[in-house]
N, C-alpha and C. Protein backbone atom coordinates (compact mmCIF):
# COMPACT_ATOMS: atom_id res chain seq x y z
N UNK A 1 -66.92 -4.97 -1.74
CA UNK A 1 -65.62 -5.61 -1.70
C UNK A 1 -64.92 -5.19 -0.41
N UNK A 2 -64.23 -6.18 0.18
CA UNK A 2 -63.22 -6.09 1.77
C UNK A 2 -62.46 -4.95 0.61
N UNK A 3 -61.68 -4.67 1.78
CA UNK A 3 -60.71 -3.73 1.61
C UNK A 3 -59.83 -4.55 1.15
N UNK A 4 -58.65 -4.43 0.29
CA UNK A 4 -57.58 -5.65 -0.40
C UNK A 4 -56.61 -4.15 -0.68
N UNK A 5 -55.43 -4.64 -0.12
CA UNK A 5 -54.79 -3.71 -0.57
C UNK A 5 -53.44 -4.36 -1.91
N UNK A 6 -53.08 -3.96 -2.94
CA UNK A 6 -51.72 -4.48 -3.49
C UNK A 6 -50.33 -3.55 -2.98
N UNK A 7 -49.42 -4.79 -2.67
CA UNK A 7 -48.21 -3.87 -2.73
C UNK A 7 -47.28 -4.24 -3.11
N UNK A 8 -46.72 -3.04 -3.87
CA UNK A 8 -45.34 -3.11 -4.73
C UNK A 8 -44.03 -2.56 -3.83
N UNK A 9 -42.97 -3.64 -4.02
CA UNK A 9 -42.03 -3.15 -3.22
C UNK A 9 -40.97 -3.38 -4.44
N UNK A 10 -40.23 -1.75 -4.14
CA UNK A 10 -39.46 -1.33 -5.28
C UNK A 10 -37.75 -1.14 -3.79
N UNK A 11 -36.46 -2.05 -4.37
CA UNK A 11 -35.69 -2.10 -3.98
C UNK A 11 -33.96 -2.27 -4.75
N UNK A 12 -33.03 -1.76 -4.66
CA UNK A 12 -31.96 -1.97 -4.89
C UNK A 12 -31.45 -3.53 -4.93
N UNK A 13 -30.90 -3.53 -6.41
CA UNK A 13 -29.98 -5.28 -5.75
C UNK A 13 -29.09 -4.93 -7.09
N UNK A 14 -27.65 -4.67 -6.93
CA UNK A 14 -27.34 -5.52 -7.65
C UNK A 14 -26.82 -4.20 -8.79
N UNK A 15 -26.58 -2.90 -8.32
CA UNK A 15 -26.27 -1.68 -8.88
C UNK A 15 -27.84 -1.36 -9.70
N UNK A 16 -29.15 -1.59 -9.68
CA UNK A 16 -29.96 -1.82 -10.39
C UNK A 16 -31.15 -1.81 -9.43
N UNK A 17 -32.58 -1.71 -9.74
CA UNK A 17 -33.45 -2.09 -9.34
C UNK A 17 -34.22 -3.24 -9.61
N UNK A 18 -34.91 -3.73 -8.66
CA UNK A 18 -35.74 -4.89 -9.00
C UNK A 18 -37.54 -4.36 -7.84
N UNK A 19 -37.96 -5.33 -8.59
CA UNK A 19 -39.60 -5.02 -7.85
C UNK A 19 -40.01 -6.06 -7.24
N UNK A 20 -40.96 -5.89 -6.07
CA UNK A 20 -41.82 -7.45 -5.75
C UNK A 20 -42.63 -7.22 -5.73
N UNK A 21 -43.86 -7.77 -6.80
CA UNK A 21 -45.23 -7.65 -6.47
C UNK A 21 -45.85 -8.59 -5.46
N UNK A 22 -46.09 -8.49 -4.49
CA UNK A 22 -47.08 -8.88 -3.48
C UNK A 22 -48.50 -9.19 -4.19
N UNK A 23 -49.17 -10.12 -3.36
CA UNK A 23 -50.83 -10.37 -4.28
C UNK A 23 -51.15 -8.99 -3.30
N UNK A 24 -51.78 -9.56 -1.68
CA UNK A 24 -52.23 -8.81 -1.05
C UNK A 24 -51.09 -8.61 -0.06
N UNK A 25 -51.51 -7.45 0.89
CA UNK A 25 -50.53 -7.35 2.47
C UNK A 25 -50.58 -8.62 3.06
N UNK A 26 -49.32 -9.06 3.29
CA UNK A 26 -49.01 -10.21 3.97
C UNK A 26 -49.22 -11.39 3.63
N UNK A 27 -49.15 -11.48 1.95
CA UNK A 27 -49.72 -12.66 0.95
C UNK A 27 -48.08 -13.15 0.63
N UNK A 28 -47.94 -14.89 0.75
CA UNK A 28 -46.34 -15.31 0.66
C UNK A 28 -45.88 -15.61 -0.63
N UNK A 29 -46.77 -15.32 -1.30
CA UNK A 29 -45.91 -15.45 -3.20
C UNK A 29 -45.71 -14.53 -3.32
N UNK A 30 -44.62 -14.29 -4.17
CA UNK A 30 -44.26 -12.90 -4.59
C UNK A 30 -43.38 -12.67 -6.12
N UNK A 31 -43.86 -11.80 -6.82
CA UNK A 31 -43.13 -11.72 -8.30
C UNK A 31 -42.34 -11.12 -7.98
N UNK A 32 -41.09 -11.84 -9.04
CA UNK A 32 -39.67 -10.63 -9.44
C UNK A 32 -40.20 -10.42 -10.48
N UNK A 33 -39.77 -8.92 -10.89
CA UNK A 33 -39.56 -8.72 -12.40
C UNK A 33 -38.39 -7.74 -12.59
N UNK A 34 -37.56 -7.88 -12.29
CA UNK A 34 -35.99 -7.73 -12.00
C UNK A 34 -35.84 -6.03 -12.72
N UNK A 35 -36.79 -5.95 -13.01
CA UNK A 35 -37.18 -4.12 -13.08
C UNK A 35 -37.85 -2.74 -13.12
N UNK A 36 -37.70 -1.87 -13.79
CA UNK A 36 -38.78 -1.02 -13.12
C UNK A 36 -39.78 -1.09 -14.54
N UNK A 37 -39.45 -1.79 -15.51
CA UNK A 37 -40.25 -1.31 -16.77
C UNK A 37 -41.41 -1.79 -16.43
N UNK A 38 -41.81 -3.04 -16.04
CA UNK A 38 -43.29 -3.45 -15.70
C UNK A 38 -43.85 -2.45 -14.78
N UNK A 39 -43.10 -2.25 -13.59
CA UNK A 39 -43.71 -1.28 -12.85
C UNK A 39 -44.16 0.32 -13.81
N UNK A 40 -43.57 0.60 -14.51
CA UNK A 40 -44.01 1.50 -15.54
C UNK A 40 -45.49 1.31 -16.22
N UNK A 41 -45.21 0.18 -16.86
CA UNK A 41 -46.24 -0.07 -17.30
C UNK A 41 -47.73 -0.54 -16.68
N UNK A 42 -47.24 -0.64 -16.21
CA UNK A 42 -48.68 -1.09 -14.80
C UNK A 42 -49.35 0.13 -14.13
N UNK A 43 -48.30 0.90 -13.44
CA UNK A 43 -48.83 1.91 -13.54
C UNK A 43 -48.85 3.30 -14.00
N UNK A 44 -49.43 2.92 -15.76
CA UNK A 44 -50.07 4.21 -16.69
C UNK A 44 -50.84 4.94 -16.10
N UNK A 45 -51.78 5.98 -16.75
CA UNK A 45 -52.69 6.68 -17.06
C UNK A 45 -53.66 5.42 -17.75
N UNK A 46 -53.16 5.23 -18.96
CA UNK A 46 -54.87 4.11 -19.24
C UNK A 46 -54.89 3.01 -18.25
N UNK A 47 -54.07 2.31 -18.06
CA UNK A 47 -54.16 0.73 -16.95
C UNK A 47 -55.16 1.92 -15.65
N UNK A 48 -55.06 2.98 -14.86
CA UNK A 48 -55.55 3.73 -13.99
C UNK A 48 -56.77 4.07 -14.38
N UNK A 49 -57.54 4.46 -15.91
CA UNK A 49 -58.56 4.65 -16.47
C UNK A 49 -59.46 2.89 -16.50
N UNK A 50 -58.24 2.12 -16.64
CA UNK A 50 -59.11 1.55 -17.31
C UNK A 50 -59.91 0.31 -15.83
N UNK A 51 -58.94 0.67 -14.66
CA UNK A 51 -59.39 0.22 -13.52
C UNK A 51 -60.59 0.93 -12.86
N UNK A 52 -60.58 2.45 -13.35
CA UNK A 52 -61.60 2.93 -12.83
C UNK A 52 -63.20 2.76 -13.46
N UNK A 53 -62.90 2.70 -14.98
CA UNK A 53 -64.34 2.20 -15.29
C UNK A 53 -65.02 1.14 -14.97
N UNK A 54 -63.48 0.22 -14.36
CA UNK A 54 -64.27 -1.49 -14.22
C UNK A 54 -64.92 -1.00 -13.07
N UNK A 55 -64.31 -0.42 -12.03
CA UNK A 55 -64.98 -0.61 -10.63
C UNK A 55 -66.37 0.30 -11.00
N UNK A 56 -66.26 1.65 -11.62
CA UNK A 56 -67.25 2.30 -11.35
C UNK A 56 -68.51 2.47 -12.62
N UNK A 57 -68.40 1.32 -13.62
CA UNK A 57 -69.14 1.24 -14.77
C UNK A 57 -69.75 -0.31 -14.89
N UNK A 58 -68.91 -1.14 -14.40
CA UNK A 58 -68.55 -2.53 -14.23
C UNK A 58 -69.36 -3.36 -15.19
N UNK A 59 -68.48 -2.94 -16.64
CA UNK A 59 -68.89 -3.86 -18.13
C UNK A 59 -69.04 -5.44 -17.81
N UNK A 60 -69.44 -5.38 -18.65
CA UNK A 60 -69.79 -7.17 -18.44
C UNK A 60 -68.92 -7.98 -19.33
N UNK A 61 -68.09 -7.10 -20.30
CA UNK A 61 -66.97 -8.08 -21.18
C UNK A 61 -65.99 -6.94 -21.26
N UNK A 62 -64.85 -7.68 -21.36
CA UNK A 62 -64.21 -6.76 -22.14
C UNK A 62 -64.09 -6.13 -23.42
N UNK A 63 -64.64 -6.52 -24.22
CA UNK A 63 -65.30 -6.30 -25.03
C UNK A 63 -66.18 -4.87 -24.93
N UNK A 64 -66.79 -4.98 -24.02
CA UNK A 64 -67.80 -3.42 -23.65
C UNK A 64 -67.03 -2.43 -22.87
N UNK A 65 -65.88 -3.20 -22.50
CA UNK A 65 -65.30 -2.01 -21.95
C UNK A 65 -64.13 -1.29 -22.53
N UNK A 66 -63.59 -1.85 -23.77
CA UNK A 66 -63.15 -1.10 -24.58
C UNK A 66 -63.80 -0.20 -25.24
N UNK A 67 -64.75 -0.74 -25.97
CA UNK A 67 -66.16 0.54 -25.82
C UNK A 67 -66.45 1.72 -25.64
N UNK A 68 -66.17 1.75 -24.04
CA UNK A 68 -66.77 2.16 -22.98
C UNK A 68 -65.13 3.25 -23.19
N UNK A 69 -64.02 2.51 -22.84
CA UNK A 69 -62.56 3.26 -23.32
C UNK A 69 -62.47 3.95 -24.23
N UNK A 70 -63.39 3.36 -25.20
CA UNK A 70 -62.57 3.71 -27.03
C UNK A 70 -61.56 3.49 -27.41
N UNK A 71 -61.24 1.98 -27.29
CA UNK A 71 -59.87 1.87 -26.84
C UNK A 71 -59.92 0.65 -27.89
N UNK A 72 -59.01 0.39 -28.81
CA UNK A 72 -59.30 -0.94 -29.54
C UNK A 72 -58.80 -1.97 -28.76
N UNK A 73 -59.88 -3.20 -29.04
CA UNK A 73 -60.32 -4.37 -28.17
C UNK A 73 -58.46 -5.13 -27.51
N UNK A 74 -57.81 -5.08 -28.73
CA UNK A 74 -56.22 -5.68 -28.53
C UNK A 74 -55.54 -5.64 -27.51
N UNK A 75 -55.56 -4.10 -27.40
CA UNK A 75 -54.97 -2.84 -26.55
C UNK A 75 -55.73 -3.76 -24.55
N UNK A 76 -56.58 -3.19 -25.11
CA UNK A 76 -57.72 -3.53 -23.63
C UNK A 76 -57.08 -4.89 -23.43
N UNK A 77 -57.22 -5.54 -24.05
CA UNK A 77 -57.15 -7.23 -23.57
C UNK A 77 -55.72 -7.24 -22.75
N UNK A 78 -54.64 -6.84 -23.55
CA UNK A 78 -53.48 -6.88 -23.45
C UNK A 78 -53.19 -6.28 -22.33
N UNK A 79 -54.14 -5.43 -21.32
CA UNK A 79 -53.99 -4.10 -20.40
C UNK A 79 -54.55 -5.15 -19.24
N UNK A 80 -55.75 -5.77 -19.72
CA UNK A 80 -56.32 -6.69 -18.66
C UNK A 80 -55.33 -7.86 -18.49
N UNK A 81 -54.67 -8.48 -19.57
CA UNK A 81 -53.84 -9.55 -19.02
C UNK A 81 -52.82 -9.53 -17.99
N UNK A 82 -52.09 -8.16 -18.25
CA UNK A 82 -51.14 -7.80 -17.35
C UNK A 82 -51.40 -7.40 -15.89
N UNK A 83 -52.64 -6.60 -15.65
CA UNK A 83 -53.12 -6.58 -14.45
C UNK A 83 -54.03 -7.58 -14.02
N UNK A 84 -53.91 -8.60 -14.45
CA UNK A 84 -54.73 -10.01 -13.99
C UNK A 84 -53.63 -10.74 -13.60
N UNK A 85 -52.51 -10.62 -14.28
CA UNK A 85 -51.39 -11.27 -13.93
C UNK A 85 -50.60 -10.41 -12.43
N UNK A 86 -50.89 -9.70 -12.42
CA UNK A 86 -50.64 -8.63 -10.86
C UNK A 86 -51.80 -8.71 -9.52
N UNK A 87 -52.40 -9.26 -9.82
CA UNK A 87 -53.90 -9.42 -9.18
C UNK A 87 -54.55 -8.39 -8.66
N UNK A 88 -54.84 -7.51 -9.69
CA UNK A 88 -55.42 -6.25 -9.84
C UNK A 88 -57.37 -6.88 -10.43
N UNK A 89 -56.55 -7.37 -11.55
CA UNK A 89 -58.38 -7.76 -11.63
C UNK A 89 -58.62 -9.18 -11.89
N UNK A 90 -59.47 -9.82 -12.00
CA UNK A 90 -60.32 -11.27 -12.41
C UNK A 90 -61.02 -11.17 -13.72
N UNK A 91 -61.08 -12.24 -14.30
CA UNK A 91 -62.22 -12.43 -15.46
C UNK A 91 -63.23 -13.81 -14.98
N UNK A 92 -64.16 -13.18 -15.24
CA UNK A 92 -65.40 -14.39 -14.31
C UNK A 92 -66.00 -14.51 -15.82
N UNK A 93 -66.19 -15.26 -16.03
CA UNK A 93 -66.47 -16.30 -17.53
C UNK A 93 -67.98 -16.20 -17.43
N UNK A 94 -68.65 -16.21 -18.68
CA UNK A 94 -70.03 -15.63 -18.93
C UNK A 94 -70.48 -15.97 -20.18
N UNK A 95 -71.45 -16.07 -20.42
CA UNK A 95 -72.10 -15.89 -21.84
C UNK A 95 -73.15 -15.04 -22.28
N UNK A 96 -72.49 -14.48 -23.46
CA UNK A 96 -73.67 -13.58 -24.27
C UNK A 96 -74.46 -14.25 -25.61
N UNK A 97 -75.73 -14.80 -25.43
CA UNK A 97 -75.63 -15.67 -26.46
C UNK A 97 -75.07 -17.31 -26.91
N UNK A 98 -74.14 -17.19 -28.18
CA UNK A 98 -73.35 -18.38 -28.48
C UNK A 98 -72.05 -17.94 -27.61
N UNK A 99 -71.85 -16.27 -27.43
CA UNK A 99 -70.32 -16.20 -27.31
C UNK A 99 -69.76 -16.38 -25.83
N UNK A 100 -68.71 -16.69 -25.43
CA UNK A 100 -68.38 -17.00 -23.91
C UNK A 100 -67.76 -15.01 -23.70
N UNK A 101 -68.19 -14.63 -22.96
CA UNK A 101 -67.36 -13.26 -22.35
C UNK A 101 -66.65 -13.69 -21.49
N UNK A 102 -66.10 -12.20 -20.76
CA UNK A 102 -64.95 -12.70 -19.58
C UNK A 102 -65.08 -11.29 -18.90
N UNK A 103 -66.02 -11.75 -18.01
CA UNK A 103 -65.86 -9.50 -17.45
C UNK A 103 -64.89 -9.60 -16.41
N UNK A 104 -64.72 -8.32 -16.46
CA UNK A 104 -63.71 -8.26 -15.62
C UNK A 104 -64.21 -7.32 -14.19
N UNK A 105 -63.52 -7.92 -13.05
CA UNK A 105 -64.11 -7.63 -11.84
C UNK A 105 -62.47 -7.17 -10.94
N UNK A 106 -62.38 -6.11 -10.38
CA UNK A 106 -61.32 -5.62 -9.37
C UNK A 106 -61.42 -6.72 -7.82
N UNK A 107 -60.13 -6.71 -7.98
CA UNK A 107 -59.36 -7.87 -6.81
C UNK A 107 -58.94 -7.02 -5.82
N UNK A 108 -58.32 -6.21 -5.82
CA UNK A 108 -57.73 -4.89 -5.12
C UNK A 108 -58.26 -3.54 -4.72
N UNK A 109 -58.21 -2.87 -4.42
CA UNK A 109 -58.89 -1.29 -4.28
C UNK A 109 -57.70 -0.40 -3.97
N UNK A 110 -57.02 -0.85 -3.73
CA UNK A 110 -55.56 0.21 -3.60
C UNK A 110 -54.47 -0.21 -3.83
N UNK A 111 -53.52 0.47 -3.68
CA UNK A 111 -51.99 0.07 -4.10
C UNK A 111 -51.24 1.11 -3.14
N UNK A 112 -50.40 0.30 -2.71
CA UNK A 112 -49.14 1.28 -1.91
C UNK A 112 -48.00 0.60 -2.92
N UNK A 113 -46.94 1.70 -2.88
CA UNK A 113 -45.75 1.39 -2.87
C UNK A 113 -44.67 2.16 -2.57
N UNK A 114 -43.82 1.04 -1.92
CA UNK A 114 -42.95 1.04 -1.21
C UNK A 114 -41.59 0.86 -1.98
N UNK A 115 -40.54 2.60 -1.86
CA UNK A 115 -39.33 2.67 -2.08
C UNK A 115 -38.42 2.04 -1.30
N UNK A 116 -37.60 1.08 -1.64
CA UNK A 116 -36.58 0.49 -0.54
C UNK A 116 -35.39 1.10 -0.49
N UNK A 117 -34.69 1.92 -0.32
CA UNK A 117 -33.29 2.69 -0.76
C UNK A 117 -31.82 2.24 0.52
């Protein structure tokens, strides 16, 4: 994988904070989420676990990589939606069998972020 960096830019507006997620450096869409709680949640301890098994175990569903977590399947899904929605990771569509999977593959390799004060 190129090098891809994500960046979060964390800034004042408004007596309050707000965030912009960037896809990549110098990418022109950009999310509000008018606070810091997503940024919280994004970056956990498990969302950080659970990026590292993709890159360095790289399950073939999510499904196996809850598994692989011990993590019930809900939890995982719900962890992957949010950092798919940040463009942290991808689901590339697959089949096991009758069933369709969705593994998940890293978009990014790092993260900066940036305090605006």
């Amino acid at each position: 994988m190129s090098e891809k960096t994500r960046v979060i830019e964390v800034y004042e507006k408004s007596g309050g904070f707000a965030s912009v997620f960037r896809k990549f450096v110098g990418a022109k869409s950009d999310y509000n989420t008018q606070d810091l709680s997503i940024l919280r949640k994004l970056l956990s301890n498990e969302k950080a676990r659970l990026l590292n098994i993709v890159k360095t175990k790289e399950p073939k569903s999510i499904y196996e990589l809850a598994k692989i977590l011990e993590r019930d399947f809900k939890s995982v899904r719900d962890d992957i939606v949010l950092l798919k929605k940040f463009g942290f990771i991808d689901l590339v569509e697959g089949h096991s069998g009758k069933r369709k999977t969705h593994k998940p593959i890293l978009t990014a390799n790092s993260v900066t972020i940036v305090v605006r004060i």
